[in-house]
C-alpha atoms as a PDB file:
ATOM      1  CA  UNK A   1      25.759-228.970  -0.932  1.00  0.00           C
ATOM      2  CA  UNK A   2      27.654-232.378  -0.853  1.00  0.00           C
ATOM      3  CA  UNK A   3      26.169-233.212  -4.332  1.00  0.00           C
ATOM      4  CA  UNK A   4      27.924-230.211  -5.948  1.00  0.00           C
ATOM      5  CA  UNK A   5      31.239-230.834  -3.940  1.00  0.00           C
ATOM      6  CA  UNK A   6      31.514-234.298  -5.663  1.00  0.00           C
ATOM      7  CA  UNK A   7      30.264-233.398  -9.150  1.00  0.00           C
ATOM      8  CA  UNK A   8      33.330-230.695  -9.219  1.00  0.00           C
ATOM      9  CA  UNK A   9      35.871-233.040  -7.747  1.00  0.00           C
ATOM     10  CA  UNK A  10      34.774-236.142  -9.819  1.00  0.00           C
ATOM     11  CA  UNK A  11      36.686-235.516 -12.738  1.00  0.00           C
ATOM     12  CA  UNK A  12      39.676-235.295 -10.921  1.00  0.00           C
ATOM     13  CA  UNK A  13      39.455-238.231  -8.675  1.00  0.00           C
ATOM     14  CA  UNK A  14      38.180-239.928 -12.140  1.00  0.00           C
ATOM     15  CA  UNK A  15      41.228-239.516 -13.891  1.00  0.00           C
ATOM     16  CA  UNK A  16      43.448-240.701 -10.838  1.00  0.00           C
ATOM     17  CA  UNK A  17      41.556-243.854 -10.782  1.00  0.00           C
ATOM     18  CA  UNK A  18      40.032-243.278  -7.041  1.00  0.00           C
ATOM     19  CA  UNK A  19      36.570-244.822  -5.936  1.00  0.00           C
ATOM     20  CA  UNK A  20      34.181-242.318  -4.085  1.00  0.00           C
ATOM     21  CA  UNK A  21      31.488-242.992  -1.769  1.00  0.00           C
ATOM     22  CA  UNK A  22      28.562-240.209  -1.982  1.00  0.00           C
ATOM     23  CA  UNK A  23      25.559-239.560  -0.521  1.00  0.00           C
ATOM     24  CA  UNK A  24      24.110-237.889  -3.927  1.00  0.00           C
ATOM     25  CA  UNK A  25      20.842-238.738  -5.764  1.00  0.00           C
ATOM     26  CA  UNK A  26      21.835-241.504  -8.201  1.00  0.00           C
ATOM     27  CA  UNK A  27      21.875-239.187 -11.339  1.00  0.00           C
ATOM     28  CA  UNK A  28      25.869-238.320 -10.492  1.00  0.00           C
ATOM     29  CA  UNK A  29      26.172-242.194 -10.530  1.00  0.00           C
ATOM     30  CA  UNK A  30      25.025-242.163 -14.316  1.00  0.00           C
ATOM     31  CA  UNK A  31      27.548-239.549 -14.796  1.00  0.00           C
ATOM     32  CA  UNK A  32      30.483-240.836 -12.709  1.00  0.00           C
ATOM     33  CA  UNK A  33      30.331-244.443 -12.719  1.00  0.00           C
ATOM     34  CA  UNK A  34      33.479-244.443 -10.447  1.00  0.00           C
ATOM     35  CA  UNK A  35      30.914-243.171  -7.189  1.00  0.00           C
ATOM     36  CA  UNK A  36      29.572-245.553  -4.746  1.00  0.00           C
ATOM     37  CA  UNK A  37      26.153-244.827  -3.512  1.00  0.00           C
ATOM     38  CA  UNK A  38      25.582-244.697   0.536  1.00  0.00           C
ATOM     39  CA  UNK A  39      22.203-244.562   0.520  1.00  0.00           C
ATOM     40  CA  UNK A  40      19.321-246.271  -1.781  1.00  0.00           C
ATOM     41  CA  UNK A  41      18.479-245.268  -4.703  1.00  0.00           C
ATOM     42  CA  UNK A  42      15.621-242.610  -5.346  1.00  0.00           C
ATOM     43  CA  UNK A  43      13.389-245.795  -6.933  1.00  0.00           C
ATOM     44  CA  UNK A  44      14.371-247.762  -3.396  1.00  0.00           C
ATOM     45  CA  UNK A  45      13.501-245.246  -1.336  1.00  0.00           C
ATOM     46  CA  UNK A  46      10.088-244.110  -2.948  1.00  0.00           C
ATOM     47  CA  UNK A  47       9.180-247.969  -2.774  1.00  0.00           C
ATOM     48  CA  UNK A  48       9.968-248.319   0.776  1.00  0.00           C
ATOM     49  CA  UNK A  49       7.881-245.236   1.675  1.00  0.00           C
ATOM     50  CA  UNK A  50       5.434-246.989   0.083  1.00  0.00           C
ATOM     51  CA  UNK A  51       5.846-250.017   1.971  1.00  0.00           C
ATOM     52  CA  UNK A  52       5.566-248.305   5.331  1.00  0.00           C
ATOM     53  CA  UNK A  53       1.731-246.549   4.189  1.00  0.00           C
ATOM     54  CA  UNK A  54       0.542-250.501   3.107  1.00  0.00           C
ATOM     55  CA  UNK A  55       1.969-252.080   6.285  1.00  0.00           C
ATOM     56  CA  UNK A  56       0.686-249.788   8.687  1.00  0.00           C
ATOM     57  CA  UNK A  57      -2.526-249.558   6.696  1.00  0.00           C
ATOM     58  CA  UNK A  58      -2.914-245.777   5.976  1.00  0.00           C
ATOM     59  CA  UNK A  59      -5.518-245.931   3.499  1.00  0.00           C
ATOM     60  CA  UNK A  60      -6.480-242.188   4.088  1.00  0.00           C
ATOM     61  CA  UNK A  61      -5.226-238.905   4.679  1.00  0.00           C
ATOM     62  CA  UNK A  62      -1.915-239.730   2.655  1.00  0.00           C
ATOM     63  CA  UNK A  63      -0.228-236.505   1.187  1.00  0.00           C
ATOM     64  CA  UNK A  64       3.252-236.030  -0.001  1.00  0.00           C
ATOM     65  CA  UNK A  65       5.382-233.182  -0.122  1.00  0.00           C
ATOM     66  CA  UNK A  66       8.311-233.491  -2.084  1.00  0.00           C
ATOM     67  CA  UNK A  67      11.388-231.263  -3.722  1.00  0.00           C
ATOM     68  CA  UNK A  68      10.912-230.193  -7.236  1.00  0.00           C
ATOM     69  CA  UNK A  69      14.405-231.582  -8.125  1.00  0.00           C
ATOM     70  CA  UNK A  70      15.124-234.596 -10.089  1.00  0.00           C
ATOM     71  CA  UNK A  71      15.618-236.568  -6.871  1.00  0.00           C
ATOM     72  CA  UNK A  72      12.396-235.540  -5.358  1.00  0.00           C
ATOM     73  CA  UNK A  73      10.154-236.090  -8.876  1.00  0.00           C
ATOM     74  CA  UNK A  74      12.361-239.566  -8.331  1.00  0.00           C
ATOM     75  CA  UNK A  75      11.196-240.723  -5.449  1.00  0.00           C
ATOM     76  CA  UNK A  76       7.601-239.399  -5.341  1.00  0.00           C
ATOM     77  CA  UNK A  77       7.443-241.045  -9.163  1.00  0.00           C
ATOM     78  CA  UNK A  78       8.170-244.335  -7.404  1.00  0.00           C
ATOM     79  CA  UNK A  79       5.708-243.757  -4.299  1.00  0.00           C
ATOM     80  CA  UNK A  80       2.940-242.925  -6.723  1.00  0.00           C
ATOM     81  CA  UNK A  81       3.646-246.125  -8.901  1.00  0.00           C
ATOM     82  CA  UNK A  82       3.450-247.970  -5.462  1.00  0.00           C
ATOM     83  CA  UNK A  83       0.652-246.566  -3.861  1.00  0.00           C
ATOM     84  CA  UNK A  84      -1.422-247.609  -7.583  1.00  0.00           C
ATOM     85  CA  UNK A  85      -0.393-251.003  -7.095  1.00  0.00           C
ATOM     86  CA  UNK A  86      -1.097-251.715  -3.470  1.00  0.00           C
ATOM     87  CA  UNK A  87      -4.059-249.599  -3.614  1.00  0.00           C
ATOM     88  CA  UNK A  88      -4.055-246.582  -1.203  1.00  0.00           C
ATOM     89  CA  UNK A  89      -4.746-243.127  -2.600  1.00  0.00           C
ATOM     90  CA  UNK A  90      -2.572-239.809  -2.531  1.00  0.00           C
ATOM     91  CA  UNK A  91      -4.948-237.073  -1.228  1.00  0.00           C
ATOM     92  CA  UNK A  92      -2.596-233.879  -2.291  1.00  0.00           C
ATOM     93  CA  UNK A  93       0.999-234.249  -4.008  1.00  0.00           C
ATOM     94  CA  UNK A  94       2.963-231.115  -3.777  1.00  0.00           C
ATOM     95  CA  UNK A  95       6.708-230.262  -4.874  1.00  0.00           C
ATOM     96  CA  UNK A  96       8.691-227.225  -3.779  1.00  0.00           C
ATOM     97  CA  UNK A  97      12.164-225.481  -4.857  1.00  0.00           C
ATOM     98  CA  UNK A  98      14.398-226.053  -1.408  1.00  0.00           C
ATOM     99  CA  UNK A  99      14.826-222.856  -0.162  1.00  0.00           C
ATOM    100  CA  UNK A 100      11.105-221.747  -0.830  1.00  0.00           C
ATOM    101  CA  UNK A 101       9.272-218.984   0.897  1.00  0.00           C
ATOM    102  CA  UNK A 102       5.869-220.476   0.336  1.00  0.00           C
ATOM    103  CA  UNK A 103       6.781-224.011   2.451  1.00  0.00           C
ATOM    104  CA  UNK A 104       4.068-223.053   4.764  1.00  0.00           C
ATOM    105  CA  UNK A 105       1.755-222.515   2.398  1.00  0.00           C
ATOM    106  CA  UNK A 106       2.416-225.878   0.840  1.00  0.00           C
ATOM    107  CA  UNK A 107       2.198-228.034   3.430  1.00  0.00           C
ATOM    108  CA  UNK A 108      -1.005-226.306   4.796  1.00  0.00           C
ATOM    109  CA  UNK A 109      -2.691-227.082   1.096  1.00  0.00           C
ATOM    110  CA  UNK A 110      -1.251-230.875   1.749  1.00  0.00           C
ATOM    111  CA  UNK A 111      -2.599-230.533   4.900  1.00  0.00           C
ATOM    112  CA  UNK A 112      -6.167-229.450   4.013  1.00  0.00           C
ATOM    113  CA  UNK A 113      -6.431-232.030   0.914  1.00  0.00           C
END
């Protein structure tokens, strides 16, 4: 993984002063302050998905199916908050471990919901 490439070369490139742009999960950002974010942050992104259900109106039949790592919980966190406060309702919410055997039986009990 990218993530893990960084967080082992951070240090280094820390102590010689160097900027870094990732594409990790803002966590390593907390850590490394010296790492520049390419993409939005997990809050950004679970907003924005959010966003997309209230514009196009998707009111029902709205399941997510997220990773059960800190960046996943992230983002579905945020698209929960948002889907409270513009009023459309999750159906199912499921996380998995990447790398999962059971991915087809999670997204057929997403599915179902």
């Amino acid at each position: 993984r990218n993530c893990d490439i960084v967080e082992a070369i951070a240090p280094i490139i820390e102590g010689l002063n160097i900027l870094h742009y990732t594409f990790c999960p803002s966590a390593a950002l907390k850590v490394y302050p010296h790492l520049l974010q390419m993409i939005p942050s997990e809050r950004e992104q679970g907003e924005a998905l959010g966003d997309l259900v209230h514009h196009f109106d998707w009111k029902f039949n709205v399941g997510v199916l997220s990773t059960s790592s800190a960046y996943g919980a992230e983002v579905l966190g945020e698209f929960v908050a948002h889907s409270k406060r513009n009023t459309f309702e999750i159906l199912s919410s499921q996380q998995f471990y990447p790398g999962t055997q059971e991915l087809w039986q999670i997204m057929t009990t997403v599915k179902s919901a």
